[in-house]
N, C-alpha and C. Protein backbone atom coordinates (compact mmCIF):
# COMPACT_ATOMS: atom_id res chain seq x y z
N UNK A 1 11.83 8.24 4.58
CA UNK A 1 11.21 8.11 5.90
C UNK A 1 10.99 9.49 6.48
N UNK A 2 9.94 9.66 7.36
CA UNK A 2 9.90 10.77 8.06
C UNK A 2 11.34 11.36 8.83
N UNK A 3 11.18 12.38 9.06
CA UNK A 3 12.13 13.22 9.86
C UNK A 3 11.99 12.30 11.46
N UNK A 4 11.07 12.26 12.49
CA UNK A 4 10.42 11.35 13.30
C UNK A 4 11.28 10.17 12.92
N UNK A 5 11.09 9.69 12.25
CA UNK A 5 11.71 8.21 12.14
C UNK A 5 13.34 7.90 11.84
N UNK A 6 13.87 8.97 11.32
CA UNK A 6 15.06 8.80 11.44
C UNK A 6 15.77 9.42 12.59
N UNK A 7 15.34 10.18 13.43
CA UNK A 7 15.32 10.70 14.84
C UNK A 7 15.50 9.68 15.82
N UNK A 8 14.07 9.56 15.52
CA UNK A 8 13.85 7.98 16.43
C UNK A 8 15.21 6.67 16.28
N UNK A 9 15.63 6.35 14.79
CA UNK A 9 16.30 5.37 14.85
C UNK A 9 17.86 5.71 15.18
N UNK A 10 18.37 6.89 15.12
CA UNK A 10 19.18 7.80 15.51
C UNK A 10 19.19 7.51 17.18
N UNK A 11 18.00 7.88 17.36
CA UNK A 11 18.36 7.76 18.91
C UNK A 11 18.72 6.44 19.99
N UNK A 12 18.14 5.20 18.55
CA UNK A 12 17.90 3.77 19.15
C UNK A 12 19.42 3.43 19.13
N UNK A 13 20.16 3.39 17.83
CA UNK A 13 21.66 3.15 18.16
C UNK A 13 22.30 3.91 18.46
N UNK A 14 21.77 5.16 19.08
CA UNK A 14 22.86 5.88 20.27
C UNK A 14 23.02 5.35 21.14
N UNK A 15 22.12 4.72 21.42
CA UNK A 15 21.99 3.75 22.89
C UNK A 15 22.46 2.59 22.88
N UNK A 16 22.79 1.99 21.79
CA UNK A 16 23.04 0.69 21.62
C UNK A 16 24.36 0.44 21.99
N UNK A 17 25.43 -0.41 22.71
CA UNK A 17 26.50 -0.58 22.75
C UNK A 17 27.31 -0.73 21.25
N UNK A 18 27.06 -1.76 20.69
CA UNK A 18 27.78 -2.60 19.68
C UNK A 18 26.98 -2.32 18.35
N UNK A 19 26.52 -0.59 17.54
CA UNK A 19 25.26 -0.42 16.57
C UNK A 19 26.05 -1.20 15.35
N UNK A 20 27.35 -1.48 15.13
CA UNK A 20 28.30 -1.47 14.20
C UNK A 20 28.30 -2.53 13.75
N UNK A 21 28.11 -3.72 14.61
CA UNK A 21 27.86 -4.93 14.62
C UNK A 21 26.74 -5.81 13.52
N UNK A 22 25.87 -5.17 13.58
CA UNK A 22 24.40 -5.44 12.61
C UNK A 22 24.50 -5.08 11.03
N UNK A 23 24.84 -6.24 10.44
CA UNK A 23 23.98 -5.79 8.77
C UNK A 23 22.60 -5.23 8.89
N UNK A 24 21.65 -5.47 9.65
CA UNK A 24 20.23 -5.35 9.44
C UNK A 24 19.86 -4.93 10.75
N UNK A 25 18.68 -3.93 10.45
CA UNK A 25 18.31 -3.52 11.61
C UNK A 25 16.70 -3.53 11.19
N UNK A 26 15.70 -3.95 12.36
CA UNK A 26 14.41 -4.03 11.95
C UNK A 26 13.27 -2.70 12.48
N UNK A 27 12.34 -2.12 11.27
CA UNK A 27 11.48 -1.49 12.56
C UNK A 27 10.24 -1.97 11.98
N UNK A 28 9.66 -2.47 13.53
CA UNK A 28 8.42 -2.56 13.61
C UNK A 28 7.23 -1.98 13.93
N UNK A 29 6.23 -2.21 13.57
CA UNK A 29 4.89 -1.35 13.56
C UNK A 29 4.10 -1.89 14.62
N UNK A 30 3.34 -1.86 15.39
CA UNK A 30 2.45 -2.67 16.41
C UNK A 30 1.55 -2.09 16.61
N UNK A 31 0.25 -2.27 16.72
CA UNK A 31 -0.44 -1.93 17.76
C UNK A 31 -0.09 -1.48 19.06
N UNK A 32 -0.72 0.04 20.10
CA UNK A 32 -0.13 0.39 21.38
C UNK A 32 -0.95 -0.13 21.74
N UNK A 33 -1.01 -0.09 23.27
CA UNK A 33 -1.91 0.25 24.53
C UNK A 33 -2.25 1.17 25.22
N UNK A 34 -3.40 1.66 24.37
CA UNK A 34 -4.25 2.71 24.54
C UNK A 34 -4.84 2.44 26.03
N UNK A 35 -4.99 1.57 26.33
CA UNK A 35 -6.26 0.73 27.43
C UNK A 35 -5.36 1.18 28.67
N UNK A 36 -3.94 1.05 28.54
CA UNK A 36 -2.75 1.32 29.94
C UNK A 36 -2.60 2.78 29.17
N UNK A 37 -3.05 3.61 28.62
CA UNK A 37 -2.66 5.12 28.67
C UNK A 37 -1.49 5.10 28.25
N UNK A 38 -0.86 4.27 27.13
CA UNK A 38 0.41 4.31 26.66
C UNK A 38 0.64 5.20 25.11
N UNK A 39 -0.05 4.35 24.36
CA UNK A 39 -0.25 4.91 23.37
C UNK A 39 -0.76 4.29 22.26
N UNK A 40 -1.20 4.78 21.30
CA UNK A 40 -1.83 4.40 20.16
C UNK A 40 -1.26 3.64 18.70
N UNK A 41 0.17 3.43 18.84
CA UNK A 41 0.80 3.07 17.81
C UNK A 41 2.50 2.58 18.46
N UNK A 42 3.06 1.21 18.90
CA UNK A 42 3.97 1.42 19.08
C UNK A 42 4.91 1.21 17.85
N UNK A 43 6.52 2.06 17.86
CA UNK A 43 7.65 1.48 16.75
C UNK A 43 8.46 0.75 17.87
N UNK A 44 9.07 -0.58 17.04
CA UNK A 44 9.90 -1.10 17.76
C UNK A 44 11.46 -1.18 16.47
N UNK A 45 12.66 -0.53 17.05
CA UNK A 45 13.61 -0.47 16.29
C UNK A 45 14.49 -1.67 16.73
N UNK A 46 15.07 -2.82 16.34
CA UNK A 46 15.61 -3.92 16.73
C UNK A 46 17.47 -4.10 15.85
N UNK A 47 18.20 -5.04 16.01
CA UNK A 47 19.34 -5.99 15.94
C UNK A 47 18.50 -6.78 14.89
N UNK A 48 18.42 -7.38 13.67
CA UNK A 48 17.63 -8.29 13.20
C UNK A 48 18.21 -9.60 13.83
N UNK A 49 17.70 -10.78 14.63
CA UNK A 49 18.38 -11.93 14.57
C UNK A 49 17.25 -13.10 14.01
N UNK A 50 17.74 -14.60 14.11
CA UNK A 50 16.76 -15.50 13.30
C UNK A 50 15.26 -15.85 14.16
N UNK A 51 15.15 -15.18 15.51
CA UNK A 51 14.11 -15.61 16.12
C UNK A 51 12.86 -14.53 16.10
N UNK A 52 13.34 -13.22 15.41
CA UNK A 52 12.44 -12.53 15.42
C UNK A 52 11.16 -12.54 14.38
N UNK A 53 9.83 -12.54 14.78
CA UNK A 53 8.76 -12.47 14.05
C UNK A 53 8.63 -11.81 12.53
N UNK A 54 8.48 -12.45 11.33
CA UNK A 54 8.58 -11.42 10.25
C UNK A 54 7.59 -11.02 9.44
N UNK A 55 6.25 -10.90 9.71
CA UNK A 55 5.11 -10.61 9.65
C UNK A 55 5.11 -9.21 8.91
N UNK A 56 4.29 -9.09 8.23
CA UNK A 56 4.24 -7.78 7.23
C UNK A 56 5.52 -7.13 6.69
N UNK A 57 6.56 -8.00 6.09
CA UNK A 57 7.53 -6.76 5.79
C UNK A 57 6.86 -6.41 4.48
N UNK A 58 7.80 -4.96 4.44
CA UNK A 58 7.29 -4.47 3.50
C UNK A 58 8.85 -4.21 2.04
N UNK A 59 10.21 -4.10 3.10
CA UNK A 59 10.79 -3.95 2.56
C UNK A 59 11.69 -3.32 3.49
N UNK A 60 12.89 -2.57 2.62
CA UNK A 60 14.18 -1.67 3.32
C UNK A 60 14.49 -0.84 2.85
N UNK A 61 14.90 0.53 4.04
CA UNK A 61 15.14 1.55 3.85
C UNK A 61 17.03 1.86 4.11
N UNK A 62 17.38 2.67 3.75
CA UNK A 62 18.86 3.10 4.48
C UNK A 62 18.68 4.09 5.40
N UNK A 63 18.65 3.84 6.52
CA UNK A 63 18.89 5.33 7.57
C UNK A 63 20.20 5.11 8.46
N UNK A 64 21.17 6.26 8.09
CA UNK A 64 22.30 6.72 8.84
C UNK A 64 23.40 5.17 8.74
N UNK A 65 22.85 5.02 7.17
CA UNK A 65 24.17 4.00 6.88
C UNK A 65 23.78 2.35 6.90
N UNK A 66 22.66 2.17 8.14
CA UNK A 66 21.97 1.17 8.45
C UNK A 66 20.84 0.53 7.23
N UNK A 67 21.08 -0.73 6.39
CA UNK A 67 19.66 -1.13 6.28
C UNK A 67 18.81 -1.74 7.32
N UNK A 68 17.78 -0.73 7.01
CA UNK A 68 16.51 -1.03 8.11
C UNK A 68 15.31 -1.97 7.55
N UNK A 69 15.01 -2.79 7.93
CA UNK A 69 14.19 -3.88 7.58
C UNK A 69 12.47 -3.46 7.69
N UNK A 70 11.73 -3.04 7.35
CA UNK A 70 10.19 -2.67 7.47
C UNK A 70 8.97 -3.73 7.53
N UNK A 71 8.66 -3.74 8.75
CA UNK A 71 7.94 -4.50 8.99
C UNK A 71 6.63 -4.25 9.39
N UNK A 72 5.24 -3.87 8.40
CA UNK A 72 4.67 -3.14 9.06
C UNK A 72 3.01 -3.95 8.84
N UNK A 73 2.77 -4.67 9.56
CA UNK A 73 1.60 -5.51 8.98
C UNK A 73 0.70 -4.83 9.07
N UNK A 74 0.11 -3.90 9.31
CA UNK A 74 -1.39 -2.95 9.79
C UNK A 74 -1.06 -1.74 9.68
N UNK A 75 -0.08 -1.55 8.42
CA UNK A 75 0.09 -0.18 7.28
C UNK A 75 -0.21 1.07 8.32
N UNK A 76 0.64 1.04 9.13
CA UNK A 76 1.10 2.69 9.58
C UNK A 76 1.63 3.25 8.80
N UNK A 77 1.81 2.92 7.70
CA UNK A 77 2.92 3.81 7.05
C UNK A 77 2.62 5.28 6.88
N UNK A 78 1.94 5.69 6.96
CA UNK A 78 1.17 7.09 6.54
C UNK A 78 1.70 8.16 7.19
N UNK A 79 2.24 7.92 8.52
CA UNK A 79 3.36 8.98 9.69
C UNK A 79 4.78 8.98 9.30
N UNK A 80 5.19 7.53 9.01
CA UNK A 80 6.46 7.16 9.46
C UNK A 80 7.71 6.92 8.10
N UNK A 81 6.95 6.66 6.84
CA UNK A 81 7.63 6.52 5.65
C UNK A 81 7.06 6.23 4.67
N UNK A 82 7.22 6.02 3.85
CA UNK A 82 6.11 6.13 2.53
C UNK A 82 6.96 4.64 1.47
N UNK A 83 5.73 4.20 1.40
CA UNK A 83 5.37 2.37 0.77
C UNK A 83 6.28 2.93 -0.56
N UNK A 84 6.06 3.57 -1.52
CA UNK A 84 6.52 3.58 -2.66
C UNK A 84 8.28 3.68 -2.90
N UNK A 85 8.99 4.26 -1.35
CA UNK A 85 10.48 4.37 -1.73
C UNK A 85 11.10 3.29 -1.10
N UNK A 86 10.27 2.24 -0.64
CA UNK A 86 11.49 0.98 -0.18
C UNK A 86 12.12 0.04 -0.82
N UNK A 87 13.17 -0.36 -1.04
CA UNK A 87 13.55 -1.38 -1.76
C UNK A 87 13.07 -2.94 -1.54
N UNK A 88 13.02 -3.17 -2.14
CA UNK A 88 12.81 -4.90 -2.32
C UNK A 88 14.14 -5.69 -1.91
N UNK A 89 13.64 -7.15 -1.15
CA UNK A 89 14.83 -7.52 -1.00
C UNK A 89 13.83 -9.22 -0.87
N UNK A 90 14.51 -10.12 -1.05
CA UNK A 90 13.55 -11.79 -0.57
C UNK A 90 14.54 -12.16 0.90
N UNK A 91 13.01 -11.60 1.80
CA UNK A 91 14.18 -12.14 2.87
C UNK A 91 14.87 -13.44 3.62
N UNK A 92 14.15 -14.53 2.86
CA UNK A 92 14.76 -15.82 2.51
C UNK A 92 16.18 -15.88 2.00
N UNK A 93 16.49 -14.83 1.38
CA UNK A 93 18.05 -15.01 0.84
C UNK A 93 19.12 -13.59 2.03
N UNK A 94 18.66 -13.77 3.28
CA UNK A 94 19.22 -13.08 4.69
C UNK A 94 19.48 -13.98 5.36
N UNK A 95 20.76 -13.75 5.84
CA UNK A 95 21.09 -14.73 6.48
C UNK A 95 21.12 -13.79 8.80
N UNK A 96 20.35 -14.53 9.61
CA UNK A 96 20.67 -13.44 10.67
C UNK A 96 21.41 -14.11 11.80
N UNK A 97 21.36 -13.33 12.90
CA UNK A 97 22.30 -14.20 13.21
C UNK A 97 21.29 -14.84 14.71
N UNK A 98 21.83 -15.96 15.18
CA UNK A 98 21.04 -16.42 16.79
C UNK A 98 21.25 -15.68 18.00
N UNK A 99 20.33 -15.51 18.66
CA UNK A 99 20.73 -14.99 20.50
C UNK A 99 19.47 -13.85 19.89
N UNK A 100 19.85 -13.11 21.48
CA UNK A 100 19.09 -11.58 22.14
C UNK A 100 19.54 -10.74 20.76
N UNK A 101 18.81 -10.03 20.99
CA UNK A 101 18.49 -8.70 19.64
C UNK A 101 18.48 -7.51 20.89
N UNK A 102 19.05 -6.17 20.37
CA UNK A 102 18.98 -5.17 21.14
C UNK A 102 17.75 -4.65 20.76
N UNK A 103 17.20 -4.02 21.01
CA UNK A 103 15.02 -3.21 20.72
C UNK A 103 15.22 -2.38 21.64
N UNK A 104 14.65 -1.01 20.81
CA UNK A 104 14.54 0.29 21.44
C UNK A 104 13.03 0.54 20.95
N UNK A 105 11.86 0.85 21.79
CA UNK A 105 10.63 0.58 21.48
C UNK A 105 10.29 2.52 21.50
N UNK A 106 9.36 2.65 20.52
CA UNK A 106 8.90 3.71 20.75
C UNK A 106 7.43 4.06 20.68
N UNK A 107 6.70 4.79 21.41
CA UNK A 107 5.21 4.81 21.21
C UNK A 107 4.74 6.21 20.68
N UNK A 108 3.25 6.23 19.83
CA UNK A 108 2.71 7.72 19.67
C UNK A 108 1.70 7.83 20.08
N UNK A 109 2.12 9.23 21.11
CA UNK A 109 0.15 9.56 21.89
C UNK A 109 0.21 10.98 21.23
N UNK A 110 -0.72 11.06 21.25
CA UNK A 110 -1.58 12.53 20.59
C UNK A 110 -0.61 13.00 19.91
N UNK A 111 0.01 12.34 19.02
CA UNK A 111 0.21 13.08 17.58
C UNK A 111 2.03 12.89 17.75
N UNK A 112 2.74 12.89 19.28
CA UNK A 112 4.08 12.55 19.91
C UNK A 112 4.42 11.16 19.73
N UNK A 113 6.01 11.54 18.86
CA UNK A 113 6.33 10.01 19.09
C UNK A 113 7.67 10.10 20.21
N UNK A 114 7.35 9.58 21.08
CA UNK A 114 8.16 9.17 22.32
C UNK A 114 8.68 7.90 22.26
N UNK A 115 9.77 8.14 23.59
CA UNK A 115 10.78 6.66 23.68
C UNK A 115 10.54 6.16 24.81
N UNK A 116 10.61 4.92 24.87
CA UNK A 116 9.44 4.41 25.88
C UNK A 116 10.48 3.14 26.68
N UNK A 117 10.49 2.89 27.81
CA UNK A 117 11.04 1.93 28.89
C UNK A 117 12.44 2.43 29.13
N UNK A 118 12.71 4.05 29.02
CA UNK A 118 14.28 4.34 29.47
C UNK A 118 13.89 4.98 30.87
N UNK A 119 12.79 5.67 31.33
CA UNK A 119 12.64 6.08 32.60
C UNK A 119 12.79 4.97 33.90
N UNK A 120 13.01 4.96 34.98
CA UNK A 120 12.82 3.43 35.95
C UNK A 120 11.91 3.53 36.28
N UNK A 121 10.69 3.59 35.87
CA UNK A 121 9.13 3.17 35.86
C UNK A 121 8.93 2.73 34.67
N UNK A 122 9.48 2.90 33.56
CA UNK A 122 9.45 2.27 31.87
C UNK A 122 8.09 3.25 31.57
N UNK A 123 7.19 3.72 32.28
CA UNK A 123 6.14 4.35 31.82
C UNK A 123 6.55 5.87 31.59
N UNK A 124 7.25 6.63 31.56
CA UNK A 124 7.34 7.84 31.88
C UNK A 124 7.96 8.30 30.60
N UNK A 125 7.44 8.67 29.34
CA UNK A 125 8.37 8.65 28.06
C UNK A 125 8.95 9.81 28.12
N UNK A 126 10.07 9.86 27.19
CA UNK A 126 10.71 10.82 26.91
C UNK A 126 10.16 11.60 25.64
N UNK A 127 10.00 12.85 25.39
CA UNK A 127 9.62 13.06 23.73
C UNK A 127 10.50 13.38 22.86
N UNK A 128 10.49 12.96 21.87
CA UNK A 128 11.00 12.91 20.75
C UNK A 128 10.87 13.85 19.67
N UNK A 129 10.02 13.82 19.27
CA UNK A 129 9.50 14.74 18.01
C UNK A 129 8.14 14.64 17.60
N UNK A 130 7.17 15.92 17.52
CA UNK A 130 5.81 16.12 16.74
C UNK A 130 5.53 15.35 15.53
N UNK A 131 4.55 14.36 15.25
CA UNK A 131 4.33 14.04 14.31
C UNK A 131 3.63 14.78 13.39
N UNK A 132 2.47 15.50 14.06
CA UNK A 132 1.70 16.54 13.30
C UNK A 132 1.25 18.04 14.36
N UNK A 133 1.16 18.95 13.40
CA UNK A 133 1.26 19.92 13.95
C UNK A 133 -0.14 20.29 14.39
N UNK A 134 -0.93 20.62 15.39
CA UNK A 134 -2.00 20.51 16.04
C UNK A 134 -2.53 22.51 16.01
């Protein structure tokens, strides 16, 4: 995975009360909102539980001890980690668990991937790290 992305997920269970808790942790790829001046690509780093959407995985990575679950239906991969080093897993044979999932969402504008809904306006990101050097 990128440097960016293990930063990023670094920073998601710093925040997390209980990171210890989770076999599985998910990141997702999304579409931003460019249209609200947010950004062009959001990551969402999650708790895996059984209600969450599982649309494009691609597979799992290990970052900082954590397997991370890849979920990336509309192939960002090109910033954030590279298709050829993830492991395979059938995620039919995962078992997760029910309730709220903790999600630390992150967005990229002009080339910045920022952390997004910790300011009390949720709009005001924090930055994180350069994706590319300009």
């Amino acid at each position: 995975v990128a440097p960016c992305t293990e930063k990023a997920f670094a920073y998601a269970i710093e925040h997390e009360n209980n990171p210890d808790t989770s076999e599985y942790y998910s990141m997702t790829f999304m579409e931003g909102f460019e249209d609200c001046m947010i950004g062009d690509t959001m990551v969402m780093f999650c708790k895996m539980n059984r209600e969450m959407p599982m649309d494009g995985f691609k597979g799992f990575v290990k970052i900082k001890g954590f397997k991370v679950l890849v979920f990336d239906k509309y192939d960002f991969s090109f910033m954030f980690y590279n298709q050829d080093s993830l492991q395979t897993i059938n995620l039919n044979s995962l078992s997760f668990p029910a309730g709220d999932s903790y999600c630390c969402t992150f967005v990229v504008k002009n080339g910045i991937l920022y952390v997004w809904g910790v300011q009390p306006d949720d709009f005001s990101p924090i930055r994180i790290e350069k994706l590319v050097e300009h």
